[in-house]
Protein backbone atom coordinates (compact mmCIF):
# COMPACT_ATOMS: atom_id res chain seq x y z
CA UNK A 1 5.02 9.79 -2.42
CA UNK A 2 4.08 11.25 0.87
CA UNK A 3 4.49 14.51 -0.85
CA UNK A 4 2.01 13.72 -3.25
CA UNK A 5 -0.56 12.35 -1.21
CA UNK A 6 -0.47 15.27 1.23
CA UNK A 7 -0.84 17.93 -1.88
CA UNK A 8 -3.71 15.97 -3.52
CA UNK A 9 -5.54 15.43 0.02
CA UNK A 10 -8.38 17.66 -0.46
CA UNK A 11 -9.63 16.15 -3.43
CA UNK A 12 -9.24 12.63 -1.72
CA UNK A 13 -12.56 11.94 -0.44
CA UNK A 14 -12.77 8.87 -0.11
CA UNK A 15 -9.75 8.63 2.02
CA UNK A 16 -7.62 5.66 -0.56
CA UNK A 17 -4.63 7.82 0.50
CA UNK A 18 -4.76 7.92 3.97
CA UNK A 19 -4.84 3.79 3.48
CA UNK A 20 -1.68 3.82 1.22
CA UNK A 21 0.26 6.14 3.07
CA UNK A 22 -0.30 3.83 6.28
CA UNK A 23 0.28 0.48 3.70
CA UNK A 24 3.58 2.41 2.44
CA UNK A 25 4.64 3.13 6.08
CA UNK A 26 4.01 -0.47 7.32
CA UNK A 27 6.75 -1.68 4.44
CA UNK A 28 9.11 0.66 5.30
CA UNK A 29 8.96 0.33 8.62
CA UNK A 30 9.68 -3.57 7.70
CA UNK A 31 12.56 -3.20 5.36
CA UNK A 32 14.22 -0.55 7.31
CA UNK A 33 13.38 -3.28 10.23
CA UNK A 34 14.93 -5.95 7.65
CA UNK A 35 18.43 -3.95 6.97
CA UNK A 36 18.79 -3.24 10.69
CA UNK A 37 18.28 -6.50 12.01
CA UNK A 38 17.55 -9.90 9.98
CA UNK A 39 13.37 -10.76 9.85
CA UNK A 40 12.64 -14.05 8.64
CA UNK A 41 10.70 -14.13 4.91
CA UNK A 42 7.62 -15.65 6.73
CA UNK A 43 7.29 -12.17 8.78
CA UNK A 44 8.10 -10.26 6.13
CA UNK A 45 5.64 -11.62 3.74
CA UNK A 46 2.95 -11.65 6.52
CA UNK A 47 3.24 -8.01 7.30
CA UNK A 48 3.22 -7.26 3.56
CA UNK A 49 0.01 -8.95 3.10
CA UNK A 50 -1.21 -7.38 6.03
CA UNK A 51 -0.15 -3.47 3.82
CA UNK A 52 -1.82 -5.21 1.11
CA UNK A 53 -5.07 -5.22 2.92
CA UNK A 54 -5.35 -2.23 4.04
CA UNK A 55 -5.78 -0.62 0.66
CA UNK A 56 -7.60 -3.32 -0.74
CA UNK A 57 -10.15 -4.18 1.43
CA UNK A 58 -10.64 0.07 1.69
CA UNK A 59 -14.84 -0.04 0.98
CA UNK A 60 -14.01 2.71 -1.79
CA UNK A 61 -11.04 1.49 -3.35
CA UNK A 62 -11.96 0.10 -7.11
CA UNK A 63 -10.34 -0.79 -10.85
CA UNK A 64 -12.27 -0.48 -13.64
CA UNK A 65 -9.64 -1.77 -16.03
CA UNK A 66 -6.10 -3.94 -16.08
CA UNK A 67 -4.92 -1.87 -18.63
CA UNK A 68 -3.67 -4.90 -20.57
CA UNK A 69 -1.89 -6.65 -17.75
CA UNK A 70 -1.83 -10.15 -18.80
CA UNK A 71 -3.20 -9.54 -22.11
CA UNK A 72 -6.73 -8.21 -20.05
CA UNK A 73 -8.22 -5.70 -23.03
C-alpha cells in the first residue's frame, strides 16, 4: 500500500495519500502495539477513530457515489 501511494504521488495533488498513509501507520502502529502488549478496546477504538479522521475530515477528500452499499443506487 505504501508502495502504491509513493508511485502514484505525483499525480496526488491534493495530498488524500499523504493522510492515509499517516491513518494506515497510526493502525499499525496500534495493532503491532496490541500483539506486543495487551491495549484495552476503549484505546484501541479511540485511536482508530482518531485514523479515521484524518482522512475524512482531509478538506479535499470526497465520494460521489456508494456504489450500491446498502442498496444506495
Amino acid at each position: 500500500m505504501v508502495l502504491n501511494l509513493f508511485l502514484f504521488k505525483p499525480v496526488d495533488t491534493e495530498y488524500i495519500g499523504l493522510n492515509l498513509a499517516a491513518a494506515i501507520t497510526i493502525i499499525f502502529i496500534v495493532g503491532l502495539k496490541d500483539d506486543l502488549a495487551v491495549s484495552t478496546p476503549r484505546a484501541r477504538v479511540i485511536v482508530e477513530i482518531f485514523a479515521i479522521c484524518i482522512v475524512f475530515l482531509h478538506s479535499d477528500f470526497h465520494t460521489t457515489s456508494l456504489a450500491g452499499f446498502m442498496g444506495d443506487s
